[in-house]
Protein backbone atom coordinates (compact mmCIF):
# COMPACT_ATOMS: atom_id res chain seq x y z
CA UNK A 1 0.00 0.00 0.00
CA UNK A 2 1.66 3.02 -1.19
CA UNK A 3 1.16 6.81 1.23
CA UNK A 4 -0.95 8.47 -2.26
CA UNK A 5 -3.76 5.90 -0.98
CA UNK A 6 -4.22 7.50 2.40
CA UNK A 7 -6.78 10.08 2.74
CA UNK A 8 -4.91 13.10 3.78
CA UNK A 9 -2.83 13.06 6.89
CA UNK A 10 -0.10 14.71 4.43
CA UNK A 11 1.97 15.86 7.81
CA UNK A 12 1.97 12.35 9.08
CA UNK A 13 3.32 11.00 5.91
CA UNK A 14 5.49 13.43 5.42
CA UNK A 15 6.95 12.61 8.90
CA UNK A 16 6.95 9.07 8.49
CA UNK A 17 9.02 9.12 5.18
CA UNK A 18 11.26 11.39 6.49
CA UNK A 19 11.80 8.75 9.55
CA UNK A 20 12.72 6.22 6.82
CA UNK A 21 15.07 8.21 4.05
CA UNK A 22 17.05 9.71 7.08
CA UNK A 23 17.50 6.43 8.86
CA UNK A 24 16.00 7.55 12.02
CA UNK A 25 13.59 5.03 12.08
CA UNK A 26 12.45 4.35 15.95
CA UNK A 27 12.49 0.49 16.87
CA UNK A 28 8.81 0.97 17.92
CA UNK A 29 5.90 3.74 17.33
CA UNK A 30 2.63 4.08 18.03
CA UNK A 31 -0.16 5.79 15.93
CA UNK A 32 -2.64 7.10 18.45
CA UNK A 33 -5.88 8.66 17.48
CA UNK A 34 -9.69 8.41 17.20
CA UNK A 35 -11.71 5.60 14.92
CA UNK A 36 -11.84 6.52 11.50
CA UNK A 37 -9.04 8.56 11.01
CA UNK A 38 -6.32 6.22 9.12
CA UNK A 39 -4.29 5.13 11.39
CA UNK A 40 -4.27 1.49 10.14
CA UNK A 41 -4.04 2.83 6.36
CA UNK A 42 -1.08 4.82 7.32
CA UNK A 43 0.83 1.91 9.59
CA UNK A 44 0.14 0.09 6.35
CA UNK A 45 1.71 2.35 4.53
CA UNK A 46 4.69 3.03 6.86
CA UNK A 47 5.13 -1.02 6.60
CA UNK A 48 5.06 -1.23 3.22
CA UNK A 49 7.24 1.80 2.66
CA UNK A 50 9.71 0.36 5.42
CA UNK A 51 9.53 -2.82 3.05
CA UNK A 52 10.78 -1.65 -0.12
CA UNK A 53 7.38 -0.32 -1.58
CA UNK A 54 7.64 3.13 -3.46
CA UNK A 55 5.37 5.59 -5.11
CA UNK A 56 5.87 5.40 -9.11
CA UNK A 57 6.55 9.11 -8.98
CA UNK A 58 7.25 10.68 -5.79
CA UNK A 59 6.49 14.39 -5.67
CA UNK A 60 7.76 16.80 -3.04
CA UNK A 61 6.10 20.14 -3.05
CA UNK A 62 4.64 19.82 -5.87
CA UNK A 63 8.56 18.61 -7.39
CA UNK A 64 9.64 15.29 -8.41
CA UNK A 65 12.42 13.75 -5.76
CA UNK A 66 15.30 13.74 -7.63
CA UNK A 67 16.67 11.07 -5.19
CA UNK A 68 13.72 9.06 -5.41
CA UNK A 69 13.17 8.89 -8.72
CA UNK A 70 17.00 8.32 -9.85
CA UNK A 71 17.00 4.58 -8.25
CA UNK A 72 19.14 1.75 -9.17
CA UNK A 73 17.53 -0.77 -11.10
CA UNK A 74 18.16 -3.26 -8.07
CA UNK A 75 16.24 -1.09 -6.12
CA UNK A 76 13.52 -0.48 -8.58
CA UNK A 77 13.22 -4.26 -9.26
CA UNK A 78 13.39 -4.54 -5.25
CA UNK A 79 10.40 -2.44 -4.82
CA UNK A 80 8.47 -4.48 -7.51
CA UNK A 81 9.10 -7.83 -5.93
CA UNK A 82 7.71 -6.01 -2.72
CA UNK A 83 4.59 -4.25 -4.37
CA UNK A 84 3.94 -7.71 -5.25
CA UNK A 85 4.29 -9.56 -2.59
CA UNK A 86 2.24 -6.87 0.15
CA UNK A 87 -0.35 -6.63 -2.77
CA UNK A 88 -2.13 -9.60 -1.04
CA UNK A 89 -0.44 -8.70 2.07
CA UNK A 90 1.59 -11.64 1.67
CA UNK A 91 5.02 -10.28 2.58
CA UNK A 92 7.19 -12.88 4.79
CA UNK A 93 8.78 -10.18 6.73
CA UNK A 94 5.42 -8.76 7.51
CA UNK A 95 3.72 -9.85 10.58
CA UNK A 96 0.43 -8.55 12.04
CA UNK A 97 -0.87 -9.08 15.34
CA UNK A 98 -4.53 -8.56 16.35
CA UNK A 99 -7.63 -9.11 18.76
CA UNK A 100 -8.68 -12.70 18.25
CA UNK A 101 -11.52 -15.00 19.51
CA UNK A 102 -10.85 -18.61 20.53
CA UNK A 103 -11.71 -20.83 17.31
CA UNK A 104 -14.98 -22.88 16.76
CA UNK A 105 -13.91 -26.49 18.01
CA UNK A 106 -10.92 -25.41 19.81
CA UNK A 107 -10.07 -26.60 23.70
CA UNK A 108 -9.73 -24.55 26.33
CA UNK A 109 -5.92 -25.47 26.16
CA UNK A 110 -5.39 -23.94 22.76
CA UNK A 111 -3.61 -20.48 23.05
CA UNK A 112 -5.16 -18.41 20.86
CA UNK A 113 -2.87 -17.02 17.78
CA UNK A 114 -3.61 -14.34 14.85
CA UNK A 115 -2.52 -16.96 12.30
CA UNK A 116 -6.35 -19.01 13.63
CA UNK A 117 -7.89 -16.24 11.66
CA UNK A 118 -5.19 -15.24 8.69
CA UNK A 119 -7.57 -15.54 5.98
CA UNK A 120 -10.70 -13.40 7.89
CA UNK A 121 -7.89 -11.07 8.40
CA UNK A 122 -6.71 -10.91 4.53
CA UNK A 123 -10.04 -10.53 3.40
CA UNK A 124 -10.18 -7.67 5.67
CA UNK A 125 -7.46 -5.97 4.56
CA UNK A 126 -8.30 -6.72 0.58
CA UNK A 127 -11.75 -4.65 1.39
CA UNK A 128 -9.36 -1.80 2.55
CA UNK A 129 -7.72 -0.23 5.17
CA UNK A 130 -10.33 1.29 6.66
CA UNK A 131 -12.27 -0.76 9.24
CA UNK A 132 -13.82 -0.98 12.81
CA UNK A 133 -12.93 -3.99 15.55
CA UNK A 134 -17.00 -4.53 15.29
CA UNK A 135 -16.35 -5.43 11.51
CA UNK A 136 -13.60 -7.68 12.41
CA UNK A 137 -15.78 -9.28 15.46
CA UNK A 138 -18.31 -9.97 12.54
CA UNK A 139 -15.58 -11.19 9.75
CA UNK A 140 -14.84 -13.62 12.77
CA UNK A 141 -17.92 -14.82 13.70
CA UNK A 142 -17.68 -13.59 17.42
CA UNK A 143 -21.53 -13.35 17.84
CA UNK A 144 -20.78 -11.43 21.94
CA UNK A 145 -17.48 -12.90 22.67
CA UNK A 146 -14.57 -10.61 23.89
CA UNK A 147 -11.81 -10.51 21.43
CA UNK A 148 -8.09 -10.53 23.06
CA UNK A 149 -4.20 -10.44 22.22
CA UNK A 150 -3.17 -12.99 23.97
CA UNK A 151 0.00 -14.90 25.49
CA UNK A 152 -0.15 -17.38 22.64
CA UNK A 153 0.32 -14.21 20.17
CA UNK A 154 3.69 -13.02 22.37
CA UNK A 155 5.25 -16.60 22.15
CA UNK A 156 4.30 -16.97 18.21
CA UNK A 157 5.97 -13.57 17.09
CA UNK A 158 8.95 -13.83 19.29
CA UNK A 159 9.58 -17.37 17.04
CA UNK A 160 8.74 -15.62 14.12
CA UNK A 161 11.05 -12.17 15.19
CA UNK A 162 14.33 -14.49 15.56
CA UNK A 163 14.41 -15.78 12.13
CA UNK A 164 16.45 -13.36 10.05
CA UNK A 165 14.60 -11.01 7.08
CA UNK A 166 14.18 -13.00 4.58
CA UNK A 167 14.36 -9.86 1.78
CA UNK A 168 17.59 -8.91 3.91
CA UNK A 169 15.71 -5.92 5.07
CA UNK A 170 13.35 -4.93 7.52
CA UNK A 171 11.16 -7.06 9.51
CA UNK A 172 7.68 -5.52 10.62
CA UNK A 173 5.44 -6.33 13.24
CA UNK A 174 2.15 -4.68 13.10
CA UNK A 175 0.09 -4.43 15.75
CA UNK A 176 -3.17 -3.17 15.91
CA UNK A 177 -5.46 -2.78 18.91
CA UNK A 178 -2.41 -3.20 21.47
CA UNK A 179 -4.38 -2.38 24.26
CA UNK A 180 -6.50 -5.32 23.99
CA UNK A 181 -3.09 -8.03 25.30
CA UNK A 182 -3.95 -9.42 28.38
CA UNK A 183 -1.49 -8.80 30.76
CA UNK A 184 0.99 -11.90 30.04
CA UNK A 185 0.94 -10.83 26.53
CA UNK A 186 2.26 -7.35 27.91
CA UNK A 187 4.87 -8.39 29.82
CA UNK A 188 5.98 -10.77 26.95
CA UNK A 189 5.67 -8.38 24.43
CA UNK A 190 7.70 -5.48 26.75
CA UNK A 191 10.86 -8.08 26.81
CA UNK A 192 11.00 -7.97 23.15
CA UNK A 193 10.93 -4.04 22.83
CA UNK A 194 13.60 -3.90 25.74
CA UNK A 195 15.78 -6.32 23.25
CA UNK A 196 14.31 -6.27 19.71
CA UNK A 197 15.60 -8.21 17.20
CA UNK A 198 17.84 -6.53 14.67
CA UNK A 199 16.33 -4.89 11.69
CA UNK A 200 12.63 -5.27 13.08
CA UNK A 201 10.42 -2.73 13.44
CA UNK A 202 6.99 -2.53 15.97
CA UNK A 203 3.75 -0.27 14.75
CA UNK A 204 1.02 -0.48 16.63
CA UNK A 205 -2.34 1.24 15.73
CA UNK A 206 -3.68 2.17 19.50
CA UNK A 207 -7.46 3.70 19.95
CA UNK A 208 -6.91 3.78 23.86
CA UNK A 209 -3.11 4.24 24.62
CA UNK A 210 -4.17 4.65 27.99
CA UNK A 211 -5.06 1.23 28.60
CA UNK A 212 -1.37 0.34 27.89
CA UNK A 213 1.49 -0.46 30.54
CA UNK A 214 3.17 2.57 31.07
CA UNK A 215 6.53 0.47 30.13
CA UNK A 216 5.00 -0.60 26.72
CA UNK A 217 4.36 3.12 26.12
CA UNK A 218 7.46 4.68 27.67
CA UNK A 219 9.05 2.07 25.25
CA UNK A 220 7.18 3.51 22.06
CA UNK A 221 7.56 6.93 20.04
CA UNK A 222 4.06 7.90 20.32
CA UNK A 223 2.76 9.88 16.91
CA UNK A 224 -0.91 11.31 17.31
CA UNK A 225 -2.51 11.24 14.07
CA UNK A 226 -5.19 13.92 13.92
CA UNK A 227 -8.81 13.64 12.35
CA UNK A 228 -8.96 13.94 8.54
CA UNK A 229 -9.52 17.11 7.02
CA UNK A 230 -12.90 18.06 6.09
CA UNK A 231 -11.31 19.32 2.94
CA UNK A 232 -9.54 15.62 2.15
CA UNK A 233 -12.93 13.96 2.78
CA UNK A 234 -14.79 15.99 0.63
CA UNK A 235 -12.39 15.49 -2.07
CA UNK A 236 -12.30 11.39 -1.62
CA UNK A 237 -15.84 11.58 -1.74
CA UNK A 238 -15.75 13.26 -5.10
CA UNK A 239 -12.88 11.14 -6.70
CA UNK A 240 -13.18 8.12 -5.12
CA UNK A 241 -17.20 7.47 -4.60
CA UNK A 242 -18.44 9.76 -7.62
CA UNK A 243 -20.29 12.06 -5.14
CA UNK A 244 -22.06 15.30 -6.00
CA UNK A 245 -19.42 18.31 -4.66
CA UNK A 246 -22.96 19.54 -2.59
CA UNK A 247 -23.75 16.22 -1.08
CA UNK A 248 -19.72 15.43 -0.58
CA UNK A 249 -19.48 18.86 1.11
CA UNK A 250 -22.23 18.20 3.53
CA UNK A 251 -21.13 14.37 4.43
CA UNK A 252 -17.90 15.83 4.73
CA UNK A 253 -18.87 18.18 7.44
CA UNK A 254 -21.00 15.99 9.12
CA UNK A 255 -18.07 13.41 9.15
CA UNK A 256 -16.16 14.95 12.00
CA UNK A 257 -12.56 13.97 10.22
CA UNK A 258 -14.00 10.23 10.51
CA UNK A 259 -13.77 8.39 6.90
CA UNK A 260 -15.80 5.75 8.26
CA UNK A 261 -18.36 7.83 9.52
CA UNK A 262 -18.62 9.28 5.99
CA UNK A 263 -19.03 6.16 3.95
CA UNK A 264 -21.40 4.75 6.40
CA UNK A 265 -23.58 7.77 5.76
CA UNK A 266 -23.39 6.60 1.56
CA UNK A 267 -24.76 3.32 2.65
CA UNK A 268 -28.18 2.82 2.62
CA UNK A 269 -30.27 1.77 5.80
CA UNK A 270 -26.83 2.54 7.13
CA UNK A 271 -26.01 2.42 11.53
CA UNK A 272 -27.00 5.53 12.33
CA UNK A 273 -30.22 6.00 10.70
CA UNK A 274 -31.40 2.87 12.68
CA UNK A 275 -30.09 4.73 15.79
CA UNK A 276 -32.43 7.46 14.66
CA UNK A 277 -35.39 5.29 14.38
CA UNK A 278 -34.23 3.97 18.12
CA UNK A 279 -33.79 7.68 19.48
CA UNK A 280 -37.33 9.48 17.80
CA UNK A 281 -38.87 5.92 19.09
CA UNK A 282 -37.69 6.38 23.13
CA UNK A 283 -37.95 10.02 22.74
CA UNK A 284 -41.82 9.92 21.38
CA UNK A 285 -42.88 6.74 23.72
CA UNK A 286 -41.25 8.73 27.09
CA UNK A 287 -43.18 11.57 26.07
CA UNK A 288 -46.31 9.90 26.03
CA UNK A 289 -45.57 7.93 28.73
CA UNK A 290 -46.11 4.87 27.45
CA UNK A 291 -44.41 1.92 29.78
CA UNK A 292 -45.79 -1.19 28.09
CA UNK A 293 -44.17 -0.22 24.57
CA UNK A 294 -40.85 1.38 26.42
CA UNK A 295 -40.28 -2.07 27.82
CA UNK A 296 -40.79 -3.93 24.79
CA UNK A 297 -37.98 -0.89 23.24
CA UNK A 298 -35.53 -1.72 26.05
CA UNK A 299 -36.23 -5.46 25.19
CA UNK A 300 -35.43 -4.99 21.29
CA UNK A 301 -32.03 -2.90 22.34
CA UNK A 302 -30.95 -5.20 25.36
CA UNK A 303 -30.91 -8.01 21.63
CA UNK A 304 -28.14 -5.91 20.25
CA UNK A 305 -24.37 -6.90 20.72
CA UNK A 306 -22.49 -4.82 23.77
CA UNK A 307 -20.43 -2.70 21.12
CA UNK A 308 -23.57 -1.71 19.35
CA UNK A 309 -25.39 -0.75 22.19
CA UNK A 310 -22.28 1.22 23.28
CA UNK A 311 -22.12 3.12 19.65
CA UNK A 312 -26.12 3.63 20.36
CA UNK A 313 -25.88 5.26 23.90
CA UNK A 314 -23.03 7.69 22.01
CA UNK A 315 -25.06 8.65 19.51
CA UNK A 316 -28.06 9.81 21.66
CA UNK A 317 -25.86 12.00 23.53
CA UNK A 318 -24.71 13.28 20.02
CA UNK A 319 -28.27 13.85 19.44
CA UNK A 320 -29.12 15.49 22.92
CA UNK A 321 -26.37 17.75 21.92
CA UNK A 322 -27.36 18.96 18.54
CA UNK A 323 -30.47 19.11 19.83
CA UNK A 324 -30.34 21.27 22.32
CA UNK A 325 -27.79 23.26 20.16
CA UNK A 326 -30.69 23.66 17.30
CA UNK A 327 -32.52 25.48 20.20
CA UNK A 328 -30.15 28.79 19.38
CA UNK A 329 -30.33 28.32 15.91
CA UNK A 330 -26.98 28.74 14.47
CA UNK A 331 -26.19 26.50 11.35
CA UNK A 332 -22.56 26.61 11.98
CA UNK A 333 -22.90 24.95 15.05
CA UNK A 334 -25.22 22.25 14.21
CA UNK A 335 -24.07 19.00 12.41
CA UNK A 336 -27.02 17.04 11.79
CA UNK A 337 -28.04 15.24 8.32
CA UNK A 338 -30.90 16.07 6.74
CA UNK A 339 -33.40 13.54 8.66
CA UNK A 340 -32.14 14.82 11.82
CA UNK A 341 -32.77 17.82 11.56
CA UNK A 342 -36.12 17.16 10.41
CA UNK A 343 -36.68 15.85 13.79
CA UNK A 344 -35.15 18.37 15.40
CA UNK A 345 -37.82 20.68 14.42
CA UNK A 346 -40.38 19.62 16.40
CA UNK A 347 -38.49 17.75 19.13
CA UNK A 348 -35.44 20.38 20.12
CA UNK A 349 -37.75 22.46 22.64
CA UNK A 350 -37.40 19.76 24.98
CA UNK A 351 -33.67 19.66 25.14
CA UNK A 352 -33.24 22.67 27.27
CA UNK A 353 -30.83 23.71 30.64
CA UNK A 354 -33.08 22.00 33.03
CA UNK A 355 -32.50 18.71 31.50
CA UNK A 356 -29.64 18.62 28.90
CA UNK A 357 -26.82 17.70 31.32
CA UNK A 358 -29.09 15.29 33.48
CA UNK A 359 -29.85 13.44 30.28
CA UNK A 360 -26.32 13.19 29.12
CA UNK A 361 -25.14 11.63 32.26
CA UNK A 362 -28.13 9.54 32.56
CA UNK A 363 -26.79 8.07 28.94
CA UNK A 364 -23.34 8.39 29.96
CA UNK A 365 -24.35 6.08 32.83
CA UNK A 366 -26.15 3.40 30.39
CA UNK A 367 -23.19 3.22 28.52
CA UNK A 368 -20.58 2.98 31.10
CA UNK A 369 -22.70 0.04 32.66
CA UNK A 370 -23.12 -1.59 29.80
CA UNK A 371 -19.37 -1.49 28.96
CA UNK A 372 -19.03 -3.57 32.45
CA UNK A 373 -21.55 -6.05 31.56
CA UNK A 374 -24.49 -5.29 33.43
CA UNK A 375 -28.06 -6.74 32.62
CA UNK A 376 -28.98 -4.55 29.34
CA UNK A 377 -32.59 -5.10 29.55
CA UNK A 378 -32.69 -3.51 33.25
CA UNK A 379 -30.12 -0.51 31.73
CA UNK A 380 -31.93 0.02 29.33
CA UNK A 381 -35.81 0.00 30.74
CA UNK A 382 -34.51 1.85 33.95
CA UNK A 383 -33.22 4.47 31.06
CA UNK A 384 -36.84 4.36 29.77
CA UNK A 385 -38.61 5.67 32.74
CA UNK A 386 -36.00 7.39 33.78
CA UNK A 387 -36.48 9.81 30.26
CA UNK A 388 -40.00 10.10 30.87
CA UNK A 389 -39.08 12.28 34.20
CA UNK A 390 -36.34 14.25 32.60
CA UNK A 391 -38.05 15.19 28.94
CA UNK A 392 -40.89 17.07 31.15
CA UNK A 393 -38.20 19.08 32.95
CA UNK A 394 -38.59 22.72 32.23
């Protein structure tokens, strides 16, 4: 995967070639940052750029790189063999790491690997490198188990780490989701970034660095890749998904510098607008008070998986935001789509300061128990009732 393919983040490429043509590359880094901004499609990159892939043509400020360009042939015929090989992802000195689930048929016993799921994980990566753990957890089959890095995953790449490159370059380990080792894993995984093997390089694509031991971080050169540009999405939307420049510009804005979050809004009966139908549903049956179809609501939500609940709870308070924002009415502050907004109309008065914050923690609360496990039929009927109090608040 060559750096043009990433949607914006020109700094961070920028940065990361420079790390590579000045042979400063650090023996681990971490690209931190929120879901949807390329993180994984850059750490791709950065991989395959590490591993002899180059861009056809580079251009530096708007100049072809003399040094690129004026490459040996064995370097040029290098960078083929490598572009070939990372085409299906397929490179031997390229090793990824990632949340698993224990196998269908497999024993307690069995230590759970990446390789049990290498061709879920391919066909992942063909669809492109922009995805979501839930979409893995479904490419997997996980139904509502917990997906882990495991011990089994430290022992397997430490075996894979000693055997020399086999290009007689780098070797890459790619990590993504690091915060989801257990904490053998972590300790295993710290020894080999205390004493990495020569010529190997650790990326790890982190949504919650926080969650890390502090001596796998301190460990790490930390890189913080900011949400796309507004401008970038707009323009991918146009080149790459034939969108009107209108319609582009508004998904764009409404994106929040999250790619995903933009093509999901393309996609017809797409995530959100079922948490729409969710949101006007609680909002209209706590209104009228009406218990007997609120508990059949909180039954039909308790059926959803954990995650989705989660991504539900946070886009209610999204809504009770814009909401109550609507209330002052001031278009640059509002980023709703068009069916929102619709609701808005009629619904916005009753998002006001006697209730706006109590509703937002009362969510805030739902989703913070549900991310411990609790029973989500009694979260989410106690929510219920608990609405029909706060949407009368004046």
């Amino acid at each position: 995967m060559k750096f043009s393919e990433v949607i914006g983040q020109k700094e961070a490429i920028l940065r990361l070639q420079k790390m590579v043509d000045e042979d400063r590359v650090p023996h681990a880094m971490m690209l931190c940052g929120p879901t949807g901004n390329g993180k994984m499609a850059l750490a791709l990159a950065m991989a395959s750029y590490l591993l002899g892939e180059r861009e056809e043509e580079a251009v530096d400020d708007g100049l072809f790189s003399i040094e690129r360009c004026q490459r040996s042939t064995q370097e040029v015929q290098h960078s083929k063999n490598a572009e070939a090989m990372l085409k299906k992802w397929q490179h031997p000195d390229l090793h990824f790491s990632y949340p698993v689930i224990r196998p269908t048929g497999k024993s307690a016993e069995h230590k759970m690997v990446s390789d049990d799921f290498t061709k879920e994980w391919h066909e992942l990566l063909m669809d492109g490198p922009y995805f979501t753990l839930d979409q893995w957890l479904d490419a997997m089959k996980a139904a509502n188990q917990q997906a882990i890095i495991g011990a089994g995953e430290s022992d397997d790449l430490t075996r894979k780490l000693s055997l020399k490159s086999s290009q007689g370059g780098y070797k890459v380990s790619l990590i993504w989701l690091p915060e989801r080792m257990n904490q053998e894993c972590a300790n295993k995984l710290l020894k080999l970034l205390e004493e990495p093997p020569a010529k190997t390089v650790f990326i790890m694509v982190s949504e919650a660095p926080e969650q890390l031991m502090e001596t796998i971080r301190s460990r790490t050169q930390r890189i913080d890749i900011k949400r796309i540009d507004e401008k970038d999405i707009e323009e991918a939307l146009i080149k790459r998904r034939g969108i009107e420049t209108e319609t582009a510009h508004r998904i764009a804005r409404l994106s929040n510098g999250n790619w995903l979050k933009a093509i999901n809004t393309l996609e017809v009966g797409n995530e959100n607008s079922q948490f729409l139908e969710m949101f006007i549903s609680l909002m209209r049956l706590a209104y009228t008070r009406n218990v007997k179809e609120l508990k059949k609501w909180s039954e039909t939500v308790a059926g959803y998986g954990r995650e989705r609940q989660k991504r539900m709870l946070c886009y209610f308070m999204q809504m009770i935001r814009e909401n109550f924002m609507y209330n002052f009415h001031v278009a640059e502050v509002n980023y709703m789509s068009e069916e929102e907004e619709n609701f808005a109309k009629n619904f916005a008065r009753f998002i006001n300061e006697a209730n706006v914050i109590e509703i937002n923690n009362l969510l805030a609360l739902a989703h913070r128990d549900i991310g411990q496990n609790a029973n989500g039929k009694i979260v989410f009927f106690d929510l219920a009732l608990q609405m029909i109090v706060l949407l009368i608040k004046k």
